[in-house]
PDB file of N, CA and C in Angstrom:
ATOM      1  N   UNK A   1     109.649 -51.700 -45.875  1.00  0.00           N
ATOM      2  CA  UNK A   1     109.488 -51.824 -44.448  1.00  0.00           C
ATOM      3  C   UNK A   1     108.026 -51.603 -44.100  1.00  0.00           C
ATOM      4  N   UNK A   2     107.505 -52.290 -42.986  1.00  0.00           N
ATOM      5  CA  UNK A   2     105.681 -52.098 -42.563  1.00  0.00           C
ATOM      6  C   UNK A   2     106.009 -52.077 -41.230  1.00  0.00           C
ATOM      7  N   UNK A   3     104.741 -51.209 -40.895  1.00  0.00           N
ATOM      8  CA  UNK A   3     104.768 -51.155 -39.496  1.00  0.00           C
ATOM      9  C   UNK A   3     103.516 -51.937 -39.305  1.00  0.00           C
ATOM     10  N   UNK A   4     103.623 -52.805 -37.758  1.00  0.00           N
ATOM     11  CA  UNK A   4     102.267 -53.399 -37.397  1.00  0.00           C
ATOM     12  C   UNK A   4     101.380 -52.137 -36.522  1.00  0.00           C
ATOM     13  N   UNK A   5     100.551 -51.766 -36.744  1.00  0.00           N
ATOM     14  CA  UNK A   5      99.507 -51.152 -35.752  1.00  0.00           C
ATOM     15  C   UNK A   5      98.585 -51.990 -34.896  1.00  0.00           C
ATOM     16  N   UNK A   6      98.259 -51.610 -33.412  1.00  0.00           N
ATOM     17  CA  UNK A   6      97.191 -52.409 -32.998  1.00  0.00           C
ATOM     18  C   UNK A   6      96.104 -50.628 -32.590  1.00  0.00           C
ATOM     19  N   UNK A   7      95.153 -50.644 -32.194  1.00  0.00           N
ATOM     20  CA  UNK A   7      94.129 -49.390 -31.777  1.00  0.00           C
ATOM     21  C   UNK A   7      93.023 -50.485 -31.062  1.00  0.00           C
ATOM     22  N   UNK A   8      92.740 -50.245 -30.053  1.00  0.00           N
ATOM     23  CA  UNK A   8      92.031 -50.697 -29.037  1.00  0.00           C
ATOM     24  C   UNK A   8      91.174 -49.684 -28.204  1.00  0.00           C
ATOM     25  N   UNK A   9      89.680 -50.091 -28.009  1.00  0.00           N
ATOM     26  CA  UNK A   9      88.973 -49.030 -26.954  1.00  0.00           C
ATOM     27  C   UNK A   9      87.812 -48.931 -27.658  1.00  0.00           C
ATOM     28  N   UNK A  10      86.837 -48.412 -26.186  1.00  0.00           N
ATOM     29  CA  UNK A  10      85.781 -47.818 -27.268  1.00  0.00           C
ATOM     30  C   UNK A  10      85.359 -47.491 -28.464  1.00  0.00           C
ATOM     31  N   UNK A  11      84.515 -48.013 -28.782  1.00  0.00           N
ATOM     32  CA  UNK A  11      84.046 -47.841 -30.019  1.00  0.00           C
ATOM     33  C   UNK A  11      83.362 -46.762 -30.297  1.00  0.00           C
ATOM     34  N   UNK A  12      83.980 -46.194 -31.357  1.00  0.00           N
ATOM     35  CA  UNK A  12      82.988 -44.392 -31.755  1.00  0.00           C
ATOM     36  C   UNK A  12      83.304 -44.550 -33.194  1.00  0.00           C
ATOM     37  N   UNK A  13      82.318 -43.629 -33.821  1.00  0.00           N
ATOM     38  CA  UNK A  13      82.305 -43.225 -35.605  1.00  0.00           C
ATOM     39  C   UNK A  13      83.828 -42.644 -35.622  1.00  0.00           C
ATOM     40  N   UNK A  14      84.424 -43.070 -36.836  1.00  0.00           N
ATOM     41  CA  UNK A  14      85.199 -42.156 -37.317  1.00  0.00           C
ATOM     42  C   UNK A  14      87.069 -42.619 -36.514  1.00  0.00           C
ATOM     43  N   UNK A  15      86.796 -44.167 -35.919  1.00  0.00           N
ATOM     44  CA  UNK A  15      88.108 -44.545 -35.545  1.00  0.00           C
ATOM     45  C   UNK A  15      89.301 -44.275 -36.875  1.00  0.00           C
ATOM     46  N   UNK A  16      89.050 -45.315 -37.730  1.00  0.00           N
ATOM     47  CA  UNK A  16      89.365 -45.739 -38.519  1.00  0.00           C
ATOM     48  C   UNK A  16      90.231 -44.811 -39.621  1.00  0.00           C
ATOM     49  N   UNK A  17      89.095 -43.950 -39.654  1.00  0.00           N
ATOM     50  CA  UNK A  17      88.866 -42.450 -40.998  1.00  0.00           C
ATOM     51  C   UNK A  17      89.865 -41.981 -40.182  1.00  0.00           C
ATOM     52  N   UNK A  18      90.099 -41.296 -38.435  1.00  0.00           N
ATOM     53  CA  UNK A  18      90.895 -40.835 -37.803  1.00  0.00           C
ATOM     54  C   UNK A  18      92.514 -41.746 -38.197  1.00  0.00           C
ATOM     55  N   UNK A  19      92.475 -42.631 -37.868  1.00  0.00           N
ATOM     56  CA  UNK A  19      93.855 -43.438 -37.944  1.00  0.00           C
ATOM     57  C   UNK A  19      94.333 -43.516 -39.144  1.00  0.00           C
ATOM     58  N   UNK A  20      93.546 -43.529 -39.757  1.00  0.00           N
ATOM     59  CA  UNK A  20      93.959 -43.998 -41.199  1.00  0.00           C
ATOM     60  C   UNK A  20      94.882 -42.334 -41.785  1.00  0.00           C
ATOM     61  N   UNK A  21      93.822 -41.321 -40.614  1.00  0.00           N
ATOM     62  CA  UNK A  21      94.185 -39.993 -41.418  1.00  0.00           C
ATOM     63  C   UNK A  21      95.827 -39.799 -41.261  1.00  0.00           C
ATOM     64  N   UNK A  22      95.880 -39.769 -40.017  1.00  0.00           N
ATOM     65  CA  UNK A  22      97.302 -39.687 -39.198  1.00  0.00           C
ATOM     66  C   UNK A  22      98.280 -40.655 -39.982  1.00  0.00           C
ATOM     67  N   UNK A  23      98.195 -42.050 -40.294  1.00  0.00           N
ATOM     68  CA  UNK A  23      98.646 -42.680 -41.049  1.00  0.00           C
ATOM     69  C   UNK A  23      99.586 -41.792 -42.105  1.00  0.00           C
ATOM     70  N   UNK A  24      98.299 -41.365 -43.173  1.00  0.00           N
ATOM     71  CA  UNK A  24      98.520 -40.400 -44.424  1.00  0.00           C
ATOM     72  C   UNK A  24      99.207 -39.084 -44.440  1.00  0.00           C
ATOM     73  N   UNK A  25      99.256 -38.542 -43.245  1.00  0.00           N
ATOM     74  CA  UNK A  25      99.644 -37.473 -43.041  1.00  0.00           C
ATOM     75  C   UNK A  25     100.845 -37.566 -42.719  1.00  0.00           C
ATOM     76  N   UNK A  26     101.301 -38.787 -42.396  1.00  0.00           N
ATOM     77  CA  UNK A  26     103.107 -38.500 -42.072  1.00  0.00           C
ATOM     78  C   UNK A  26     103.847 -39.830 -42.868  1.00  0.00           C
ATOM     79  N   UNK A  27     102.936 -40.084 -44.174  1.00  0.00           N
ATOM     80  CA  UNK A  27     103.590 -40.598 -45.191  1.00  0.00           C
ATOM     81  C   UNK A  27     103.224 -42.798 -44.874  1.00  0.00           C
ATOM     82  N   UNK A  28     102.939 -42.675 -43.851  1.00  0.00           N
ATOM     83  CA  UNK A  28     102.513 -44.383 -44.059  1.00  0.00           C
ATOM     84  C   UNK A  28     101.193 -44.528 -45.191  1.00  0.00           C
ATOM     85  N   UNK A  29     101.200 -45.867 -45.815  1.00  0.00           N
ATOM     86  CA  UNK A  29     100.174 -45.578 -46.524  1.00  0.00           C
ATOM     87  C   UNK A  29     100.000 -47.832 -46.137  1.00  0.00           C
ATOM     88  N   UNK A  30      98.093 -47.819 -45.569  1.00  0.00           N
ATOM     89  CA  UNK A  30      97.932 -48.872 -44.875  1.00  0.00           C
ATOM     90  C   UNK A  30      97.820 -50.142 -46.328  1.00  0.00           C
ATOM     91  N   UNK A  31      98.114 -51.322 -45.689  1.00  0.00           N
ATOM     92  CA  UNK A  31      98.063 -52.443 -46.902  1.00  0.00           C
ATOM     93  C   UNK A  31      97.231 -53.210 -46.602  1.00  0.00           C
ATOM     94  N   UNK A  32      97.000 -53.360 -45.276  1.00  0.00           N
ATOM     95  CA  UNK A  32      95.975 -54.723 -44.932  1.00  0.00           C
ATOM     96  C   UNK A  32      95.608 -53.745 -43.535  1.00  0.00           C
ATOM     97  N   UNK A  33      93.607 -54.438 -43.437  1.00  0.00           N
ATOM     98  CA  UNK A  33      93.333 -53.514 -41.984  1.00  0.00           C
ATOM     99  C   UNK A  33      92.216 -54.908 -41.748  1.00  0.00           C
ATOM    100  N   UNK A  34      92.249 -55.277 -40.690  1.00  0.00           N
ATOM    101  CA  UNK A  34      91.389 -55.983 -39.958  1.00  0.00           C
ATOM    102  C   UNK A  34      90.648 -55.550 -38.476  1.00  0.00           C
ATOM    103  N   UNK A  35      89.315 -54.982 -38.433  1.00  0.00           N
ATOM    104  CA  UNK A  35      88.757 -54.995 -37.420  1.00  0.00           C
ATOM    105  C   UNK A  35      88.025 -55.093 -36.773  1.00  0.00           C
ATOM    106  N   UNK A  36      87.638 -54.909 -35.831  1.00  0.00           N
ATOM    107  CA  UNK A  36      86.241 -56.092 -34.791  1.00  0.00           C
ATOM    108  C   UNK A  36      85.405 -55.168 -33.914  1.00  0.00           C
ATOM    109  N   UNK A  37      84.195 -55.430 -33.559  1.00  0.00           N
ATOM    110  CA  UNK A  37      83.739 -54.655 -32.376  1.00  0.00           C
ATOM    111  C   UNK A  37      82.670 -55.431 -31.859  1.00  0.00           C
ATOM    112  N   UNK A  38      83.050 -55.752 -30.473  1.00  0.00           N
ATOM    113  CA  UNK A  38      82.856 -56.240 -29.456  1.00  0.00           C
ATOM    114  C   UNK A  38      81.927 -56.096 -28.494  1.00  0.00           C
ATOM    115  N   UNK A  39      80.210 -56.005 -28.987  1.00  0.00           N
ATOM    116  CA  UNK A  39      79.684 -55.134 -27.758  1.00  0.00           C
ATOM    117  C   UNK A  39      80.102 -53.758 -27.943  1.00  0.00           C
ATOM    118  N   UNK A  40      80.511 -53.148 -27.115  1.00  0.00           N
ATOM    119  CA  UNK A  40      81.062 -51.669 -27.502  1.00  0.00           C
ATOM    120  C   UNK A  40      82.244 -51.287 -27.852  1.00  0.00           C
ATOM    121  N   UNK A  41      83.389 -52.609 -27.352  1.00  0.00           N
ATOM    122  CA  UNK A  41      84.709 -52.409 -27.904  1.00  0.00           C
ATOM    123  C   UNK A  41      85.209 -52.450 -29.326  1.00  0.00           C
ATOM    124  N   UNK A  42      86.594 -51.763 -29.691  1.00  0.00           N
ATOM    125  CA  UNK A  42      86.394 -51.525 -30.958  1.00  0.00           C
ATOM    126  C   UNK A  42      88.014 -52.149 -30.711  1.00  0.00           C
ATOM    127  N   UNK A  43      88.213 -53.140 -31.787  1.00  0.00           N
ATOM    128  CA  UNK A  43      89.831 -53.457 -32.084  1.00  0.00           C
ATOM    129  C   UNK A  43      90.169 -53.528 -33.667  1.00  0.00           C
ATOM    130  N   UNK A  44      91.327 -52.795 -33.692  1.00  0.00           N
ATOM    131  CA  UNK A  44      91.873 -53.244 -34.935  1.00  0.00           C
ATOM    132  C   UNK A  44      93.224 -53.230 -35.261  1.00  0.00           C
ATOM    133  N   UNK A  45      93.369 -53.745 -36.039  1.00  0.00           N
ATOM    134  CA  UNK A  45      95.052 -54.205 -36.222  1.00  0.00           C
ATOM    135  C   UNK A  45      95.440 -53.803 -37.732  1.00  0.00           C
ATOM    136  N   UNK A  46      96.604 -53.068 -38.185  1.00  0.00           N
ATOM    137  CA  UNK A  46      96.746 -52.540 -39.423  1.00  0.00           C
ATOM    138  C   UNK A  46      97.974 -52.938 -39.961  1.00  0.00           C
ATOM    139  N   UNK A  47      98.338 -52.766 -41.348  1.00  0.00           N
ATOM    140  CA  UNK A  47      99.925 -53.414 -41.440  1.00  0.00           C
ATOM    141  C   UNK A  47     100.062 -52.032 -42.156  1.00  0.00           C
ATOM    142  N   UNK A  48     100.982 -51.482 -42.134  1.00  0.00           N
ATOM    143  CA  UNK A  48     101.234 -50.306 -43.246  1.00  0.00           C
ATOM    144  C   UNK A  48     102.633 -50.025 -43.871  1.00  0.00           C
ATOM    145  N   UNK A  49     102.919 -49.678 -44.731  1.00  0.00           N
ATOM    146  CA  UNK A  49     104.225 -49.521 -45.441  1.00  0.00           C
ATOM    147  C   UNK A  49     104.649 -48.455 -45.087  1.00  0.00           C
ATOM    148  N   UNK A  50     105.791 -48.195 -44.617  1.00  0.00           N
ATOM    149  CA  UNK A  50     106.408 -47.215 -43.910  1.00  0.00           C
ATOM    150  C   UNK A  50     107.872 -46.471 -44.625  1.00  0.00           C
ATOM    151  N   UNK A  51     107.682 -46.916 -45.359  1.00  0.00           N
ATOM    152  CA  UNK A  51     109.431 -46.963 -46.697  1.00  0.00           C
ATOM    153  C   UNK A  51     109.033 -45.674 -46.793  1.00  0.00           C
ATOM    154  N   UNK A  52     108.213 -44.677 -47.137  1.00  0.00           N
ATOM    155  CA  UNK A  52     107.944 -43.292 -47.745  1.00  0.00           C
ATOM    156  C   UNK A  52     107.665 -42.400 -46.563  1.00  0.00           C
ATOM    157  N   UNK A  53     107.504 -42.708 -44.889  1.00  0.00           N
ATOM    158  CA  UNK A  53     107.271 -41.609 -43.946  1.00  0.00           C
ATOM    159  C   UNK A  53     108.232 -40.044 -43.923  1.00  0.00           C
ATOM    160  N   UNK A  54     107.471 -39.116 -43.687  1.00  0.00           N
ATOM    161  CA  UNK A  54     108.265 -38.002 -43.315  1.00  0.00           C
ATOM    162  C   UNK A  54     108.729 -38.040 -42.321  1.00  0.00           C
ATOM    163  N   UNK A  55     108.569 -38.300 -41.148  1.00  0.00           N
ATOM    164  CA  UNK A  55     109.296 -38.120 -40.022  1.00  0.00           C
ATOM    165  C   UNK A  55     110.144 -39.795 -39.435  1.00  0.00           C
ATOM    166  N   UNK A  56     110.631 -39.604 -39.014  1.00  0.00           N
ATOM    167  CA  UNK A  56     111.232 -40.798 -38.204  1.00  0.00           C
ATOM    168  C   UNK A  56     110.216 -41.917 -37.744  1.00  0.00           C
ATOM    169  N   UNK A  57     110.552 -42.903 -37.570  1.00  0.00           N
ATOM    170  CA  UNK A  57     109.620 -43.837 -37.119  1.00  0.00           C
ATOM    171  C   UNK A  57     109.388 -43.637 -35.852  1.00  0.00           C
ATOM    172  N   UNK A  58     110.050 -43.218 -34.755  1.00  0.00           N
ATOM    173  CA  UNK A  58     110.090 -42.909 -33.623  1.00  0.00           C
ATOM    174  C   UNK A  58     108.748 -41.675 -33.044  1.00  0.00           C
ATOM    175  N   UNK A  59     108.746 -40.986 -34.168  1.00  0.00           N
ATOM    176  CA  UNK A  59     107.982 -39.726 -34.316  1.00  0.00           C
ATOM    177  C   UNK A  59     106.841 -40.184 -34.474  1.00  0.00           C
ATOM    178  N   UNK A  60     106.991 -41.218 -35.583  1.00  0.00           N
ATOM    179  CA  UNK A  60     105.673 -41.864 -36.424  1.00  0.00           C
ATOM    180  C   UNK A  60     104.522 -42.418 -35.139  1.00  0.00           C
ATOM    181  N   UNK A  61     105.495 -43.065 -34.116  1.00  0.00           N
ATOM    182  CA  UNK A  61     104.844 -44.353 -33.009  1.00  0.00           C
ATOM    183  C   UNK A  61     103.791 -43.171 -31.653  1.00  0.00           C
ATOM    184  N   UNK A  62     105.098 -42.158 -31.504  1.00  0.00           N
ATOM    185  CA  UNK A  62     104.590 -40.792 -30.665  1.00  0.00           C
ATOM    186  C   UNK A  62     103.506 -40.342 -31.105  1.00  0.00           C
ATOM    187  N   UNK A  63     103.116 -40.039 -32.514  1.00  0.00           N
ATOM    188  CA  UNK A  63     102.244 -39.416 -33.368  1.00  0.00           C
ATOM    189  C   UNK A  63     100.571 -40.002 -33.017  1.00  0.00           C
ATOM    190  N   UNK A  64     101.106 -41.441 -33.404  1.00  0.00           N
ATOM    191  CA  UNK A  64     100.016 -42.593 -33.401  1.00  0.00           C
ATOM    192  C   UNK A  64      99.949 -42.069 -31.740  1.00  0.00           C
ATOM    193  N   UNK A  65     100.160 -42.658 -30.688  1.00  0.00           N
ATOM    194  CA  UNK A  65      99.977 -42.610 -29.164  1.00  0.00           C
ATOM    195  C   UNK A  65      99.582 -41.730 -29.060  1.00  0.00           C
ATOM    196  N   UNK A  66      99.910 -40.314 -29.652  1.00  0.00           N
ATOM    197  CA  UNK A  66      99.053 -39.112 -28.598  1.00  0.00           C
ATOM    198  C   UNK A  66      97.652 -38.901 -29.631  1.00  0.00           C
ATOM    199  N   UNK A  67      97.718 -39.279 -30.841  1.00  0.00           N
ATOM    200  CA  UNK A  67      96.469 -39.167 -31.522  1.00  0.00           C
ATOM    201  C   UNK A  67      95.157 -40.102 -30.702  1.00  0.00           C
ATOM    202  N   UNK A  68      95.993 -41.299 -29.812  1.00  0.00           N
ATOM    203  CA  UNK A  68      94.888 -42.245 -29.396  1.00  0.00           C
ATOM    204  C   UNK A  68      94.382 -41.871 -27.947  1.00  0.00           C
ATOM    205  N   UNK A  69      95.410 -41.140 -27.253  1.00  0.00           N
ATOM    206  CA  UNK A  69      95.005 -40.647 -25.894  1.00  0.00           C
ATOM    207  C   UNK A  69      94.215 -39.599 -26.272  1.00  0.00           C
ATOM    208  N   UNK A  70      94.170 -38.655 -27.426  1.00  0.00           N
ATOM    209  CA  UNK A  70      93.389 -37.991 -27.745  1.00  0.00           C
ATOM    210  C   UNK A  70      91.705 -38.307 -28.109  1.00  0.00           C
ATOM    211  N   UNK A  71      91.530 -39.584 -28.939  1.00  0.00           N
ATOM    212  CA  UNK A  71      90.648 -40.162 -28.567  1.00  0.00           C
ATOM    213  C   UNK A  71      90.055 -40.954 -27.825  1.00  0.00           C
ATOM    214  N   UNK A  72      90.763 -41.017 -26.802  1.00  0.00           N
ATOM    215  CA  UNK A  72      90.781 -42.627 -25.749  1.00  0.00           C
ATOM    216  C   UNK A  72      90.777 -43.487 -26.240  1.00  0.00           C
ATOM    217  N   UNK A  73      91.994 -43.824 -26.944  1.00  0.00           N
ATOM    218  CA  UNK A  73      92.031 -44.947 -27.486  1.00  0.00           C
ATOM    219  C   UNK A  73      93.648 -45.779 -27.415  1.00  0.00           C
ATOM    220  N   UNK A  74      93.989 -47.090 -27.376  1.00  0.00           N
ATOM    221  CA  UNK A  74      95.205 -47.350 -26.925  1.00  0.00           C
ATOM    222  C   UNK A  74      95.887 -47.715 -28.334  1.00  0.00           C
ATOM    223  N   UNK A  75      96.950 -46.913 -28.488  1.00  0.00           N
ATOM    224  CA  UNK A  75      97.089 -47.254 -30.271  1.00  0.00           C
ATOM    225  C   UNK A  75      99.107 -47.506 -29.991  1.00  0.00           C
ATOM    226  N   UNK A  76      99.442 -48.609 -30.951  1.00  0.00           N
ATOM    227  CA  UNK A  76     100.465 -48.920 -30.492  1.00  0.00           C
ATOM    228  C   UNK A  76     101.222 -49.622 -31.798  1.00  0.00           C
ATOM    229  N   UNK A  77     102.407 -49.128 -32.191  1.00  0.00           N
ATOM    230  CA  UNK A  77     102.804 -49.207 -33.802  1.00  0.00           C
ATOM    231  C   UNK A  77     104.411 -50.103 -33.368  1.00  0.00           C
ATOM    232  N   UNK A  78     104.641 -50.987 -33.987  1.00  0.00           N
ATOM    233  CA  UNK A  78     105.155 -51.269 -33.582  1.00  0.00           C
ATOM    234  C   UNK A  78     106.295 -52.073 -35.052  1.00  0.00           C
ATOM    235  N   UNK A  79     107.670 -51.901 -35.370  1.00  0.00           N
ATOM    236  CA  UNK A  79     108.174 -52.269 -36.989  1.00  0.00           C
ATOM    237  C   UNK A  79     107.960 -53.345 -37.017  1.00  0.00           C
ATOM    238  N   UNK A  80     107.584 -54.131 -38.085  1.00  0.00           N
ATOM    239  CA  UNK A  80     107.550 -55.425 -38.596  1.00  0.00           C
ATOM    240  C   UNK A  80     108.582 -56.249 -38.366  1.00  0.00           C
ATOM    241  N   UNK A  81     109.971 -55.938 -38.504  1.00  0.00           N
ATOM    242  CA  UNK A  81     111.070 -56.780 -37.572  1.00  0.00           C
ATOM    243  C   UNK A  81     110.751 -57.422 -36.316  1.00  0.00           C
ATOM    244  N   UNK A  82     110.550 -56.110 -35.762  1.00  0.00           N
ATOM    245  CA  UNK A  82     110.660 -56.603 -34.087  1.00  0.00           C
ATOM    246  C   UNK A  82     109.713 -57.371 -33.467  1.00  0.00           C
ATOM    247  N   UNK A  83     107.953 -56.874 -34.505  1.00  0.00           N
ATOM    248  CA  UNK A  83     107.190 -57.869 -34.414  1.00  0.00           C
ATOM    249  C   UNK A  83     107.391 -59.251 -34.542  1.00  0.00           C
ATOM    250  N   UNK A  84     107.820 -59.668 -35.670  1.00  0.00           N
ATOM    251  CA  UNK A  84     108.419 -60.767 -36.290  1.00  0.00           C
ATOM    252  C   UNK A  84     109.295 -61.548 -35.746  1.00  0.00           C
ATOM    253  N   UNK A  85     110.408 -60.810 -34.898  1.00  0.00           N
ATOM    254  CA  UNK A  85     111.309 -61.685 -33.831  1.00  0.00           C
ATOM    255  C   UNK A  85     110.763 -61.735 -32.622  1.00  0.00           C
ATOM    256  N   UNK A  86     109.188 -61.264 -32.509  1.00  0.00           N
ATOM    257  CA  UNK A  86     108.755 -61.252 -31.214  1.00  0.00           C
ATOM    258  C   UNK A  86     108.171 -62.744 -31.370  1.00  0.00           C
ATOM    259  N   UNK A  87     107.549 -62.649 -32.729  1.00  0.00           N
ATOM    260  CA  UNK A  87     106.478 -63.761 -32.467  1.00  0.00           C
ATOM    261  C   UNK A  87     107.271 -65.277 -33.311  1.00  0.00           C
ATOM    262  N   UNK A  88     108.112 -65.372 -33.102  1.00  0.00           N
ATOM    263  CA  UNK A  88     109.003 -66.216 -34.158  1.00  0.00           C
ATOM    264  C   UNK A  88     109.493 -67.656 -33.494  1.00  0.00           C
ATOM    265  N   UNK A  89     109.118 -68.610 -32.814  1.00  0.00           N
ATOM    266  CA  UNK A  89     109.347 -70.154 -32.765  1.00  0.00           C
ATOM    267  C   UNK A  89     110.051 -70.292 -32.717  1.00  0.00           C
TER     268      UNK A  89
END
């Protein structure tokens, strides 16, 4: 199972190293990371494997969100299913 990540906002040192940390810490571990910065905006989009998390995925998405309001940043995880039937023809 993967979760899609998006993280959006200002751009500062240490997005990435931050997300990535939180990631690691509750068992996602990332497979693919693509990201951009815009002038000062910072976007990126992550895919991560989620088969090994400690906590619930539910926990996992909460985790991510308050880590990003913590940095001002808009971070938003979302399962690869639902992505997938979102974007599906």
């Amino acid at each position: 199972m993967k979760a899609v990540i998006t993280v959006t906002g200002k751009d500062s040192m240490g997005i990435i190293a931050g997300v990535a940390g939180v990631c690691a810490e509750l068992g996602a571990n990332i497979v693919d990371i693509s990201q951009s910065v815009l002038q000062e905006y910072f976007a990126m989009i992550m895919l991560a494997d989620i088969d090994k998390l400690n906590v619930d995925f539910a926990q996992f998405v909460d985790t991510l969100e308050a880590f990003g309001k913590e940095k001002g940043l808009t971070i938003h995880a979302m399962h690869e299913d639902i992505f997938n039937t979102m974007h599906h023809i």
